[in-house]
N, C-alpha and C. Protein backbone atom coordinates (compact mmCIF):
# COMPACT_ATOMS: atom_id res chain seq x y z
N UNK A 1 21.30 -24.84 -15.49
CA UNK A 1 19.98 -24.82 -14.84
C UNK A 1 19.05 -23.86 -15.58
N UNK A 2 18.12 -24.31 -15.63
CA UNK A 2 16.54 -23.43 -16.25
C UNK A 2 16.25 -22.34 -16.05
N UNK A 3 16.29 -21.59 -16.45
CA UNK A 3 15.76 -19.68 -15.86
C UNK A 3 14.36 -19.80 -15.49
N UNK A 4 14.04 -19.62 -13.98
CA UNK A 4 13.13 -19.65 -13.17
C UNK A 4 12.02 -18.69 -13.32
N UNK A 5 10.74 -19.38 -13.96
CA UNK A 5 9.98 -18.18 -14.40
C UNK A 5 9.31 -17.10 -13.50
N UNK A 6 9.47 -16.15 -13.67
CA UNK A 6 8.98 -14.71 -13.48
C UNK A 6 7.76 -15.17 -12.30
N UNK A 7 7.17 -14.91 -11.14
CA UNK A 7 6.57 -15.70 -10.37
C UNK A 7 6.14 -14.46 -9.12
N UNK A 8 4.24 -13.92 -9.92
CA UNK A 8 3.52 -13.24 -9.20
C UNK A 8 2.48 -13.88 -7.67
N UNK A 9 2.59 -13.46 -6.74
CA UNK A 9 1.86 -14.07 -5.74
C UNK A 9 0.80 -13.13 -5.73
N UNK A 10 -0.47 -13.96 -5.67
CA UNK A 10 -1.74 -13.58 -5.75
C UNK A 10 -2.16 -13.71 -4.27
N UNK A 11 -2.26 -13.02 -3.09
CA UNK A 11 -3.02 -12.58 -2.10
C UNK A 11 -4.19 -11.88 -1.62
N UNK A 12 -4.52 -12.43 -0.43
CA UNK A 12 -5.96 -10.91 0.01
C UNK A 12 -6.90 -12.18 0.87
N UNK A 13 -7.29 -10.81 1.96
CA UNK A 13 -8.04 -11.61 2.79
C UNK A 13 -9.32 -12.38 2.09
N UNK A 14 -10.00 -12.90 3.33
CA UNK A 14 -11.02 -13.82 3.00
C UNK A 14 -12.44 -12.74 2.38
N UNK A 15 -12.40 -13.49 1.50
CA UNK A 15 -13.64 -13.04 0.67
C UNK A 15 -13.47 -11.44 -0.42
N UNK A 16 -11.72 -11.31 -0.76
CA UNK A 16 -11.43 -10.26 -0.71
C UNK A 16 -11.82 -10.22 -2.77
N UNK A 17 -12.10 -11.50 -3.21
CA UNK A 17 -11.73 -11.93 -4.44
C UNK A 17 -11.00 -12.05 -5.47
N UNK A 18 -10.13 -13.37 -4.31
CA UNK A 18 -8.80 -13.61 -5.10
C UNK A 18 -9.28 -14.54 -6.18
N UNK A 19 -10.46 -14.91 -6.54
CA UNK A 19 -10.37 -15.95 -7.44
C UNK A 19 -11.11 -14.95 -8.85
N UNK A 20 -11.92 -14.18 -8.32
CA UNK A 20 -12.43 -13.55 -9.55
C UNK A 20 -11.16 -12.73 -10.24
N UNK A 21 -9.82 -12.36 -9.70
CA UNK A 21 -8.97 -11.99 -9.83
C UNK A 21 -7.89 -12.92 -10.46
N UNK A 22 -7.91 -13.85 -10.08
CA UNK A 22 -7.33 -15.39 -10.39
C UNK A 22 -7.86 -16.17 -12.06
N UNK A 23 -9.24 -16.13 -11.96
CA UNK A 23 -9.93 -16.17 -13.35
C UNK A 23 -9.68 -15.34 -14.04
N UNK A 24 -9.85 -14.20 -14.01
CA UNK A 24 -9.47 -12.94 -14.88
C UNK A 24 -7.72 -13.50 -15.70
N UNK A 25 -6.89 -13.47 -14.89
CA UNK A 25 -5.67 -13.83 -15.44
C UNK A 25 -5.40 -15.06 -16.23
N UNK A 26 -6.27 -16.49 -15.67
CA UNK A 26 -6.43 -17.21 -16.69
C UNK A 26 -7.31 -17.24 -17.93
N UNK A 27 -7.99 -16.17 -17.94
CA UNK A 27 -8.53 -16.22 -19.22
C UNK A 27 -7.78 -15.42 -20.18
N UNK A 28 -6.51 -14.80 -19.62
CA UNK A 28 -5.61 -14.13 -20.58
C UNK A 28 -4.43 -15.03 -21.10
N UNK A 29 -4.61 -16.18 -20.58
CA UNK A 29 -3.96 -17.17 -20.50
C UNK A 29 -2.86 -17.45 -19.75
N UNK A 30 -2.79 -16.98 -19.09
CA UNK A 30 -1.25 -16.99 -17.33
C UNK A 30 -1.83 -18.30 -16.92
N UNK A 31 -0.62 -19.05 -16.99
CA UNK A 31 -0.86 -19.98 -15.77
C UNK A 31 -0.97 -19.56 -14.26
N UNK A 32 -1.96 -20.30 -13.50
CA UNK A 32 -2.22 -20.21 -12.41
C UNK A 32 -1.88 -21.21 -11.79
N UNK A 33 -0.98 -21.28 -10.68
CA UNK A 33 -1.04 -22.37 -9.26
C UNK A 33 -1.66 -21.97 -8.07
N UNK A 34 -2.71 -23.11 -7.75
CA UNK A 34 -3.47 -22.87 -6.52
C UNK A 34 -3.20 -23.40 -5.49
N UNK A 35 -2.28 -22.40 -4.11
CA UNK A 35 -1.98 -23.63 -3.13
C UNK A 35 -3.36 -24.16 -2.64
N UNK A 36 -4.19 -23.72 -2.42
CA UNK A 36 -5.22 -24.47 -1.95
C UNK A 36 -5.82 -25.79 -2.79
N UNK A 37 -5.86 -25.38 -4.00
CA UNK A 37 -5.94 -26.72 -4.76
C UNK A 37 -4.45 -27.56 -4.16
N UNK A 38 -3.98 -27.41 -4.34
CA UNK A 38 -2.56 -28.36 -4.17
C UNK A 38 -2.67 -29.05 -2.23
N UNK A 39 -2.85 -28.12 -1.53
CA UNK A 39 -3.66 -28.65 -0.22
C UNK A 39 -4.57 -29.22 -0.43
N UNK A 40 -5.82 -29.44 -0.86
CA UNK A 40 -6.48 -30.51 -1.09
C UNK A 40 -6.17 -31.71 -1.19
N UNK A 41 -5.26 -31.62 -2.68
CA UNK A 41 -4.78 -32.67 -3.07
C UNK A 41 -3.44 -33.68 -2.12
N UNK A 42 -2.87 -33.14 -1.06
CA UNK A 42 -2.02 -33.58 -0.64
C UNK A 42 -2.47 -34.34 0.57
N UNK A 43 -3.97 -33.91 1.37
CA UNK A 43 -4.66 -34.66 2.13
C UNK A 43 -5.74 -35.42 1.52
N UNK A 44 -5.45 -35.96 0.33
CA UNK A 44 -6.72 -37.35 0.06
C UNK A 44 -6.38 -38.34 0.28
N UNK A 45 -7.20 -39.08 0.68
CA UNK A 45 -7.04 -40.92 0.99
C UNK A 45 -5.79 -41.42 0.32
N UNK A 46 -5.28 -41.91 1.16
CA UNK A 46 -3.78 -42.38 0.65
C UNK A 46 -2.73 -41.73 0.74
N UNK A 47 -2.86 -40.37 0.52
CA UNK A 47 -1.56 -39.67 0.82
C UNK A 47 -0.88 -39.35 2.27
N UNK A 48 0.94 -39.19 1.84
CA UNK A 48 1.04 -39.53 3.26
C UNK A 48 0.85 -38.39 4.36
N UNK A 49 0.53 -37.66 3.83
CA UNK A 49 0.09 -36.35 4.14
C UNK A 49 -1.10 -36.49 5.71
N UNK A 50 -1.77 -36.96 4.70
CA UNK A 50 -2.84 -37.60 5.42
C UNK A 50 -2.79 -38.40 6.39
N UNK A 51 -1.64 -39.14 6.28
CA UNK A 51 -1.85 -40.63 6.94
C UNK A 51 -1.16 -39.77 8.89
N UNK A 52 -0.30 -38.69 8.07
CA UNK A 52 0.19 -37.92 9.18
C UNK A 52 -0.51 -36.97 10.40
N UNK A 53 -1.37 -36.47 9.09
CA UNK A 53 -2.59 -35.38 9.61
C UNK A 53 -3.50 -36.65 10.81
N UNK A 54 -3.95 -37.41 10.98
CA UNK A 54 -4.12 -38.55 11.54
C UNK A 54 -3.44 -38.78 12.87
N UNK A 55 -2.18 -38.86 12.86
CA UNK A 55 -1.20 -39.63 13.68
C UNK A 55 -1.30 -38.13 14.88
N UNK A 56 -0.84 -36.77 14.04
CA UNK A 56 -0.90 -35.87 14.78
C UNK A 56 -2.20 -35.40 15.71
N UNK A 57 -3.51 -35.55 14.87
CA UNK A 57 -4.79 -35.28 15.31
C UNK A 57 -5.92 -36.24 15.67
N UNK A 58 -4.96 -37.32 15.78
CA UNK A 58 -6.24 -38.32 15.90
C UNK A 58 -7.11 -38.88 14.83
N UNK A 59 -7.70 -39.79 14.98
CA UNK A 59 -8.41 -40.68 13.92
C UNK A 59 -9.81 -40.16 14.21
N UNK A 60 -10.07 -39.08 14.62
CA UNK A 60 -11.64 -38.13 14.98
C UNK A 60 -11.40 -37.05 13.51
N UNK A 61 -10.49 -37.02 13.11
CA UNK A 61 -10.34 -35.86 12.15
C UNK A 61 -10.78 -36.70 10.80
N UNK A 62 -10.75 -37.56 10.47
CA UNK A 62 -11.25 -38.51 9.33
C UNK A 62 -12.46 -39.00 9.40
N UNK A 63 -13.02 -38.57 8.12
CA UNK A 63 -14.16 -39.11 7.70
C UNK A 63 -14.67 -40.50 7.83
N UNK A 64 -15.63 -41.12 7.67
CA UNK A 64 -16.10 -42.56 7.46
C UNK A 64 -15.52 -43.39 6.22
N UNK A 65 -15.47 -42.43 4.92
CA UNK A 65 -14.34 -42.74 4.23
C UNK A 65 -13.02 -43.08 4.12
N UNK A 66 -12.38 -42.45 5.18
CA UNK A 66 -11.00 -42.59 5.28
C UNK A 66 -10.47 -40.89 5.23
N UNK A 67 -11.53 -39.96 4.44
CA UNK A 67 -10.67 -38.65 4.31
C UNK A 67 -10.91 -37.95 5.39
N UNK A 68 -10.52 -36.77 5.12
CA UNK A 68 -10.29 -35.79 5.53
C UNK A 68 -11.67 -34.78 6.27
N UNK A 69 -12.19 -34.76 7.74
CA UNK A 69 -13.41 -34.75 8.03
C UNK A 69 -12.70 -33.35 8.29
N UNK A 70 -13.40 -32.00 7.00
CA UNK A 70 -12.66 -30.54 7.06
C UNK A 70 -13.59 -30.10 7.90
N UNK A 71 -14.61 -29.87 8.26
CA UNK A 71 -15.18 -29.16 9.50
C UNK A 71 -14.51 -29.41 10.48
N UNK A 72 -14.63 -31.13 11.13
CA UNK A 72 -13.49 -31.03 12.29
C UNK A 72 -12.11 -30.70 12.00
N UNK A 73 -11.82 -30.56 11.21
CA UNK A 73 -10.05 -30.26 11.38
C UNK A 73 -9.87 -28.75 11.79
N UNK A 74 -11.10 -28.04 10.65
CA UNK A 74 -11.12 -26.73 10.98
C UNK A 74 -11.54 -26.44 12.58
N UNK A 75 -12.69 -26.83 13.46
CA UNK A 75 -13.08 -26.73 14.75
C UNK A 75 -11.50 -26.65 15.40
N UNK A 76 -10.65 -27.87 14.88
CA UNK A 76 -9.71 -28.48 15.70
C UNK A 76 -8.62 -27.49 15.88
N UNK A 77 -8.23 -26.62 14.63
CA UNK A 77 -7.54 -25.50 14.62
C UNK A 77 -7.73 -24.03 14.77
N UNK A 78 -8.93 -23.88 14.55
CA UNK A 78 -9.54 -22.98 14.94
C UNK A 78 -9.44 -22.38 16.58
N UNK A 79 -9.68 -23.66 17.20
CA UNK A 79 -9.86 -23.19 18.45
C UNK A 79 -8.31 -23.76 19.50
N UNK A 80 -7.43 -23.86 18.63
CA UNK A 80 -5.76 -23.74 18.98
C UNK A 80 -4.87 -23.31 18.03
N UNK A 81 -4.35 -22.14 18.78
CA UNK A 81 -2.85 -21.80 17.56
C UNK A 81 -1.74 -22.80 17.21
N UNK A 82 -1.65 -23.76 18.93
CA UNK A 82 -0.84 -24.15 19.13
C UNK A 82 -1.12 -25.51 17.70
N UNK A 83 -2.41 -26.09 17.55
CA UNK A 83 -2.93 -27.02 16.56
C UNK A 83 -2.92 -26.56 15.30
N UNK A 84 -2.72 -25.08 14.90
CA UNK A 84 -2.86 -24.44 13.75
C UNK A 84 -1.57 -24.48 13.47
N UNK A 85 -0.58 -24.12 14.16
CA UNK A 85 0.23 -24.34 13.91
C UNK A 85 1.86 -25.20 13.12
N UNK A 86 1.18 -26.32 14.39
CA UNK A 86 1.23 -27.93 13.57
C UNK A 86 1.03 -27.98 12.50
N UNK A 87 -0.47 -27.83 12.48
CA UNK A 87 -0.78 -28.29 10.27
C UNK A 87 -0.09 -27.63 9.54
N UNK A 88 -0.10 -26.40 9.76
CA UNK A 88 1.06 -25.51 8.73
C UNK A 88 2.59 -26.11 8.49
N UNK A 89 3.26 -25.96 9.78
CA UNK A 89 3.99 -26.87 9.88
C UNK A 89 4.41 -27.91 9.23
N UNK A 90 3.54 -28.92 9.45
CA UNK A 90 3.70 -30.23 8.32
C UNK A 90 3.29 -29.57 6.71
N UNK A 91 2.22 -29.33 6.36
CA UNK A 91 1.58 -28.84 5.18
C UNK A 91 2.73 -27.63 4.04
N UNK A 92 2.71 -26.71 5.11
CA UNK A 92 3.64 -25.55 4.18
C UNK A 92 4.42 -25.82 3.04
N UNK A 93 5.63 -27.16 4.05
CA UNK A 93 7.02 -27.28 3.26
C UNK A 93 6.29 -27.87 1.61
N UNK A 94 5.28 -28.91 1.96
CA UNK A 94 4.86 -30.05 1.06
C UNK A 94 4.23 -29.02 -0.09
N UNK A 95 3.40 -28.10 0.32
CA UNK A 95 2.94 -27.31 -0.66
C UNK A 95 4.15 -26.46 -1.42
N UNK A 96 4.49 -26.06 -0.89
CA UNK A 96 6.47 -25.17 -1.37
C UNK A 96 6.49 -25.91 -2.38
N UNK A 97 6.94 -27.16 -1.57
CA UNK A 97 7.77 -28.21 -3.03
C UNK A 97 7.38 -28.60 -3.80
N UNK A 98 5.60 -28.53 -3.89
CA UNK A 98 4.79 -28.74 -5.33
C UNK A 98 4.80 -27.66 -6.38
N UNK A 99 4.81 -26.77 -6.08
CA UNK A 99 4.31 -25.27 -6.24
C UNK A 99 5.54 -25.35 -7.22
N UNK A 100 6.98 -25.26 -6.69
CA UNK A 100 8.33 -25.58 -7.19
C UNK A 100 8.46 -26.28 -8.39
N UNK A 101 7.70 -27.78 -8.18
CA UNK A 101 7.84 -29.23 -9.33
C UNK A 101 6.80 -28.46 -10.38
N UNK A 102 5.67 -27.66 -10.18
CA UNK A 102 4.96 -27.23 -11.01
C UNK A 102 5.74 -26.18 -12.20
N UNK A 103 6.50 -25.40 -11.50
CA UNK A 103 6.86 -24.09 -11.84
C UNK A 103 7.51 -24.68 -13.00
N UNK A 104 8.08 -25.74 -12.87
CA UNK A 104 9.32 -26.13 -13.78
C UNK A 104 8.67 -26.88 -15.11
N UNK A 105 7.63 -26.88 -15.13
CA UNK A 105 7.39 -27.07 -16.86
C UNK A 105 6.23 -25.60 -17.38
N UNK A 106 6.37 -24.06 -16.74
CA UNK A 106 6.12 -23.45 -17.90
C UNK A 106 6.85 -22.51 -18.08
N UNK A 107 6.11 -22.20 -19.51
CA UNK A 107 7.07 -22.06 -20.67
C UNK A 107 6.51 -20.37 -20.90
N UNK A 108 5.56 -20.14 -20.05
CA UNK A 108 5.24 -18.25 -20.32
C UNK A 108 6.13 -17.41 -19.77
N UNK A 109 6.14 -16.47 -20.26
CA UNK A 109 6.93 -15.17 -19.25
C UNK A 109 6.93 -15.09 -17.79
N UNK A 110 5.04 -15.17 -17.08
CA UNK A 110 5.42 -15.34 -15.97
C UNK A 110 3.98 -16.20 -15.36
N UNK A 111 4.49 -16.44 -14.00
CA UNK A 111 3.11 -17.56 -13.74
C UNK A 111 2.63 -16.46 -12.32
N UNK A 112 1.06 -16.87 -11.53
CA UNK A 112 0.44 -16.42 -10.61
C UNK A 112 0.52 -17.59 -9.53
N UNK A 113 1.13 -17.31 -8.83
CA UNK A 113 0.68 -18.11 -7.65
C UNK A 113 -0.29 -17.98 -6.48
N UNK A 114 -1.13 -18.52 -6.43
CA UNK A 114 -2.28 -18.25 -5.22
C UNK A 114 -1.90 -18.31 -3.86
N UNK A 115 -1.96 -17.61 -3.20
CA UNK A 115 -1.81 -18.15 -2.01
C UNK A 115 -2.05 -17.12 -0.89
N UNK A 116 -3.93 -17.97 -0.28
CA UNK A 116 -4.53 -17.20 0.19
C UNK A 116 -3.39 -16.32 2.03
N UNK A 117 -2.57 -17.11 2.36
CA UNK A 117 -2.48 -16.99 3.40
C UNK A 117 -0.45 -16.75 3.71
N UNK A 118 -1.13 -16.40 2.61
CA UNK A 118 0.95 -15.40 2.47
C UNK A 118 1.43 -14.44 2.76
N UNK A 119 0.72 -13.89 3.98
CA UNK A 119 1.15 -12.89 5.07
C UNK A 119 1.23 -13.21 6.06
N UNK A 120 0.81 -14.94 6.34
CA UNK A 120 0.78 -15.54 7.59
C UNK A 120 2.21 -16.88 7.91
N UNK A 121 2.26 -17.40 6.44
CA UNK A 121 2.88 -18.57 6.28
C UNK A 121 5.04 -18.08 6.62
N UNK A 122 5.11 -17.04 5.87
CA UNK A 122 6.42 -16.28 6.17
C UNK A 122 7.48 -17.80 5.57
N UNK A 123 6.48 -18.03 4.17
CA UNK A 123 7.44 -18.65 3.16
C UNK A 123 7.83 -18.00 2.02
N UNK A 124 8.14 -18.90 1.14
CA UNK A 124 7.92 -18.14 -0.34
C UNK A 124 8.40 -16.58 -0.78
N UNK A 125 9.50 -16.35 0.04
CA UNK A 125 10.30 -15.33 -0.12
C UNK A 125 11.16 -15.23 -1.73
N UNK A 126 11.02 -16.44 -2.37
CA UNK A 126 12.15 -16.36 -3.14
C UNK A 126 11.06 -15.87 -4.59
N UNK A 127 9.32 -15.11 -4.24
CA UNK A 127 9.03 -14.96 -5.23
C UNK A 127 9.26 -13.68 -5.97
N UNK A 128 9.21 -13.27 -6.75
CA UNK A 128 9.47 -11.91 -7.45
C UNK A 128 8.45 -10.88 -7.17
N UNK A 129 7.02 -10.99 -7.13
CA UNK A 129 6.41 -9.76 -6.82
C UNK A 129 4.84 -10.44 -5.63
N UNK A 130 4.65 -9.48 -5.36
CA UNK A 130 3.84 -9.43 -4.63
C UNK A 130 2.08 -8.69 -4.75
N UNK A 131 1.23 -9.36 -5.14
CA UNK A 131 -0.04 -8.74 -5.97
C UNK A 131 -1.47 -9.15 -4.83
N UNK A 132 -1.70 -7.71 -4.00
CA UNK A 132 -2.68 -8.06 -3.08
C UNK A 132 -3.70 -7.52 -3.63
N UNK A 133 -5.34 -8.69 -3.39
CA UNK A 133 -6.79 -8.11 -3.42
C UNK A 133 -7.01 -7.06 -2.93
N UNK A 134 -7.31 -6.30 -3.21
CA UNK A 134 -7.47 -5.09 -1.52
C UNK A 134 -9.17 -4.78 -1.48
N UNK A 135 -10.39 -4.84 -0.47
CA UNK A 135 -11.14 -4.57 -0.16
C UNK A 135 -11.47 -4.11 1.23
N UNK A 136 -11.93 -3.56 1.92
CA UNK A 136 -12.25 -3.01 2.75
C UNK A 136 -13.01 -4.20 4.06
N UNK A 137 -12.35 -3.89 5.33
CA UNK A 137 -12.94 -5.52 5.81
C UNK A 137 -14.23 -5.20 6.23
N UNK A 138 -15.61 -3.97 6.24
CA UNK A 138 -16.40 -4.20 5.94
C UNK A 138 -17.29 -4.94 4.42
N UNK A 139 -16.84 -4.72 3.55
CA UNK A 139 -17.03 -5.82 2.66
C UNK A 139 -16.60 -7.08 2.85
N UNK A 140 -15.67 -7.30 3.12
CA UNK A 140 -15.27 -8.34 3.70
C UNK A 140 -15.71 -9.42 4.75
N UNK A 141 -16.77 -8.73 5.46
CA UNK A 141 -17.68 -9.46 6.44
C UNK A 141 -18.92 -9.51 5.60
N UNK A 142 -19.56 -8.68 4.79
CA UNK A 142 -20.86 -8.55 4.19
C UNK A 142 -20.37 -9.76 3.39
N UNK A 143 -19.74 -9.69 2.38
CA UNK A 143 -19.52 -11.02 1.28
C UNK A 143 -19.68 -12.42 1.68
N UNK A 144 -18.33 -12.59 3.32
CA UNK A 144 -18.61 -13.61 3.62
C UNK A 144 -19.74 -14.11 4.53
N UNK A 145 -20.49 -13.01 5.09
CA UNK A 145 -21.64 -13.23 5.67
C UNK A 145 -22.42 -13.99 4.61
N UNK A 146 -22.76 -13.14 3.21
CA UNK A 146 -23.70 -14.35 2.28
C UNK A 146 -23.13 -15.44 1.45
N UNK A 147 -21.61 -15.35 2.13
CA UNK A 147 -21.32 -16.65 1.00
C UNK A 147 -20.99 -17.72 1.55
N UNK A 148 -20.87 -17.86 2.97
CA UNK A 148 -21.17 -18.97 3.53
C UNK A 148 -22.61 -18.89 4.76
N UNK A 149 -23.53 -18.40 4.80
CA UNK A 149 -24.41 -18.07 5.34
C UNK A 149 -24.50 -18.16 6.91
N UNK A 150 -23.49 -17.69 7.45
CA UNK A 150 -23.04 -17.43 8.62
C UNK A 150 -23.15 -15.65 9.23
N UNK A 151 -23.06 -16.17 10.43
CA UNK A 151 -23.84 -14.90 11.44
C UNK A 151 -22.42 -13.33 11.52
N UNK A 152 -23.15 -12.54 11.49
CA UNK A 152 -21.68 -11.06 11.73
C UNK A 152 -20.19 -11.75 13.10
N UNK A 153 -21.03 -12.21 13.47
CA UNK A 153 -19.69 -12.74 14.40
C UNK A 153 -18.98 -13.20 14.20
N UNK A 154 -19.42 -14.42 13.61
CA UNK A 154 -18.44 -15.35 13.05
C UNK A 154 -17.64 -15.17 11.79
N UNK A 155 -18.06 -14.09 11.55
CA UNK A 155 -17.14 -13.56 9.89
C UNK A 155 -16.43 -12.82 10.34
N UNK A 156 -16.77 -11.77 11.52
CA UNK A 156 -15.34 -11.26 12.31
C UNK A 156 -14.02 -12.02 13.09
N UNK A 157 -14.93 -13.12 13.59
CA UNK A 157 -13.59 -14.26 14.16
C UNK A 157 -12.75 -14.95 13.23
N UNK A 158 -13.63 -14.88 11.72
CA UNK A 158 -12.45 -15.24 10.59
C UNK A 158 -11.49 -14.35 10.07
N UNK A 159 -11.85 -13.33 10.35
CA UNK A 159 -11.32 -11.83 9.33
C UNK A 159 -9.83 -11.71 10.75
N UNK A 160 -10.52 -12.20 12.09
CA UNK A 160 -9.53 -11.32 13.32
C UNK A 160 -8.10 -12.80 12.99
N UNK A 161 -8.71 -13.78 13.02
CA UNK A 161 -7.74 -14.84 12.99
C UNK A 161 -6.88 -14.95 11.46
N UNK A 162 -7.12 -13.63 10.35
CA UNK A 162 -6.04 -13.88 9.66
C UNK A 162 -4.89 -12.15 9.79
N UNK A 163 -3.65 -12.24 8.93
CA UNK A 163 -3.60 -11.19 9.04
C UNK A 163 -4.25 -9.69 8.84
N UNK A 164 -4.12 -9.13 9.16
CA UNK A 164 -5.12 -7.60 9.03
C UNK A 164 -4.66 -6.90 7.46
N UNK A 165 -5.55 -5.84 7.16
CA UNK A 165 -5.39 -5.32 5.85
C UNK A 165 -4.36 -4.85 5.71
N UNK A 166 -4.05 -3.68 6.46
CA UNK A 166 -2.39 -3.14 6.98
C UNK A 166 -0.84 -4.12 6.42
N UNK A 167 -1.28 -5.31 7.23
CA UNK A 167 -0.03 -6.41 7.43
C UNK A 167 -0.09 -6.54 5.60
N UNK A 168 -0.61 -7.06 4.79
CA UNK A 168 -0.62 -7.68 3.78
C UNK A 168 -0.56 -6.98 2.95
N UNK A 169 -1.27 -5.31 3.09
CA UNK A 169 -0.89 -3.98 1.77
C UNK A 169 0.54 -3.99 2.13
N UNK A 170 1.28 -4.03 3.67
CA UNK A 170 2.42 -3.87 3.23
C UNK A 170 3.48 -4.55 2.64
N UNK A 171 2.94 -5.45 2.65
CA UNK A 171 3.73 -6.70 1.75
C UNK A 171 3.90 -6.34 -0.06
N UNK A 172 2.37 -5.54 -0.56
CA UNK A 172 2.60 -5.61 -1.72
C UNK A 172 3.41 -4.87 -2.69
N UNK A 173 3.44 -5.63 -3.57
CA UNK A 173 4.09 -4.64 -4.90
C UNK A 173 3.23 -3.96 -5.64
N UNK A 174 2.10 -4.57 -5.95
CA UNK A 174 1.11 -4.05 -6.51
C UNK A 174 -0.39 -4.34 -5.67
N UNK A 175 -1.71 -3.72 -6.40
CA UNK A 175 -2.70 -3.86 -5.53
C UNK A 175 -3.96 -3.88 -6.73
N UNK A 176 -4.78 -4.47 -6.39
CA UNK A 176 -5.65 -4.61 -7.27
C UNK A 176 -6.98 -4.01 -5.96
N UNK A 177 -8.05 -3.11 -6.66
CA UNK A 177 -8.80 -2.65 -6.01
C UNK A 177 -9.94 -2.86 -6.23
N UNK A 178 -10.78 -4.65 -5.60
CA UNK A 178 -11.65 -5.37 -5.63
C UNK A 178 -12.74 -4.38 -5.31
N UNK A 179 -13.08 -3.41 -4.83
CA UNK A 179 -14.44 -2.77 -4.40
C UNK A 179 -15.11 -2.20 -5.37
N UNK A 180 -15.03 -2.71 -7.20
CA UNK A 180 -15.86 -1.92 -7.67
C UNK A 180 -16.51 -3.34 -8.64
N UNK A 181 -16.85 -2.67 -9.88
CA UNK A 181 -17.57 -4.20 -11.01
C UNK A 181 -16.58 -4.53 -11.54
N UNK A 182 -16.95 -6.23 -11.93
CA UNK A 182 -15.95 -7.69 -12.27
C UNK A 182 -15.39 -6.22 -13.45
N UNK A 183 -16.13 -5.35 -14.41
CA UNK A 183 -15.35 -4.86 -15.65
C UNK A 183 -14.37 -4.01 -14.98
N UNK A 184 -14.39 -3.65 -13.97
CA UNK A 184 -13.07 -2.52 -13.25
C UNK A 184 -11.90 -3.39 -13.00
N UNK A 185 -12.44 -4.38 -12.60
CA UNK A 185 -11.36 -5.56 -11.90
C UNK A 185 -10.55 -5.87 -13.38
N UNK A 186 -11.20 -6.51 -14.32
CA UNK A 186 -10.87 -7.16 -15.78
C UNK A 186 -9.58 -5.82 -16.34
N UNK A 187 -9.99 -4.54 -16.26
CA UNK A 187 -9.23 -3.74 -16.82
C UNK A 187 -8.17 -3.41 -15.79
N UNK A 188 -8.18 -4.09 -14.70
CA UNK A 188 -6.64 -3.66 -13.68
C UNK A 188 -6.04 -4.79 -13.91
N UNK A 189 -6.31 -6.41 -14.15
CA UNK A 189 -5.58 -7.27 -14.40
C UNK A 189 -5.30 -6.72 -15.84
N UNK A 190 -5.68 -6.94 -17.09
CA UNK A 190 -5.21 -6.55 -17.95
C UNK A 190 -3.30 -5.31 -18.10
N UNK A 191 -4.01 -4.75 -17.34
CA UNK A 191 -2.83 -3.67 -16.97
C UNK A 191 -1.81 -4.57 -15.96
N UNK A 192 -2.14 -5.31 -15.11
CA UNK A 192 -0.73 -5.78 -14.71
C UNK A 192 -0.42 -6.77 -15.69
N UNK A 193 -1.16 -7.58 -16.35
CA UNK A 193 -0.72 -8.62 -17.59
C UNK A 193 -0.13 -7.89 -18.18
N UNK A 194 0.21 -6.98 -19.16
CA UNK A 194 0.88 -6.25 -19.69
C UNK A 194 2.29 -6.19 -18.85
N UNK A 195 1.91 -5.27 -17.42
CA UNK A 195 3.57 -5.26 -16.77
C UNK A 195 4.23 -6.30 -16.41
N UNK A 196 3.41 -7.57 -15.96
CA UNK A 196 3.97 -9.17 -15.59
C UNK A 196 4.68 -9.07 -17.13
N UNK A 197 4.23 -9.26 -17.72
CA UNK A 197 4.72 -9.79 -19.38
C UNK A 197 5.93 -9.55 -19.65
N UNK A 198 6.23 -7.78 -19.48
CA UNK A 198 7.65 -7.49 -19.56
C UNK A 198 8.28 -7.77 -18.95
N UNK A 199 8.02 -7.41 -17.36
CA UNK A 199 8.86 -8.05 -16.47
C UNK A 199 9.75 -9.11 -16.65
N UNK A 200 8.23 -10.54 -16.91
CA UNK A 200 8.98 -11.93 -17.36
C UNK A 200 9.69 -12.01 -18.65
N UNK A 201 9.77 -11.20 -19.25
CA UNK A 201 10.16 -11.43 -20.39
C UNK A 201 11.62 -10.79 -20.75
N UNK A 202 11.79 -9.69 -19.40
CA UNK A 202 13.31 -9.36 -20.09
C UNK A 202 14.48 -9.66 -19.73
């Protein structure tokens, strides 16, 4: 069997900037897997993913197209754990096992895996390190206040409905400290690219 590459999880709350963190590493050339890209892709027209997401939630959750109507799904879970639940549920395993089929054709020292909500999901144990955004959840409401142009409230009911800063620093191995400029950020990935490298490499 294949020696299982070296495999960093990229975390941090909403708006904490896991992707400017995420870019940074692919431009050093690390492969990146995005569960959220890979969730996308597993609820488009046709998949059976979908055809499930449906059966469980009703034919109100689909678009006029046939897809995936994400405001209502979000309303739909949003305002039940017991419904949030479910989707994870079905969704999790399917994302796991892509994430997995991916892993197995590269060929670097080590890969990043995204995954915004990996203090909540209580999968993906079998990865090697643990690499959280860390910002302060007043930034954290300011950001997402202008980046989806929504009111102070409602950026607190997103921030309260995931895990807290606490829960997810303690998860990490390492920490990247999003509160200053993209060039502060660039020179802390750099420095874990370097330690990923050896890591994967010995």
């Amino acid at each position: 069997m294949a020696r299982r590459v070296f495999t960093v999880v990229l975390t941090g709350g909403i708006a904490s900037g896991k992707t400017a963190v995420s870019d940074s590493f692919r431009q050093l050339g690390v492969p990146v897997i995005d569960t959220d890209v890979i969730a996308k892709e597993l609820v488009e027209p046709g998949q059976p993913a979908l055809e499930r997401i449906a059966e469980l939630f009703g034919q109100e959750v689909l678009d006029p197209a046939g897809g995936l109507n994400r405001r209502k799904m979000r309303n739909e879970i949003f305002s039940s754990p017991d419904k949030k639940a479910l989707l994870e549920g079905l969704l999790h395993p399917l994302i796991a096992e892509e994430v997995l089929r991916r892993m197995e054709h590269i060929g670097s020292p080590y890969c990043i895996i995204v995954i915004p909500l990996y203090a909540e999901s209580g999968s993906y144990r079998w990865v090697d390190r643990v690499l959280v955004v860390d910002v302060s959840e007043e930034q954290q409401i300011d950001r997402v206040m202008a980046r989806d142009q929504i009111s102070r409230r409602q950026a607190e009911a997103i921030l309260d409905a995931q895990a807290d800063r606490q829960e997810r620093l303690a998860l990490a191995d390492d920490v990247v400290d999003n509160s200053g400029s993209l060039s502060e950020l660039a020179s802390q990935v750099e420095d874990l690219h370097r330690k990923y490298s050896s890591l994967g490499s010995a």
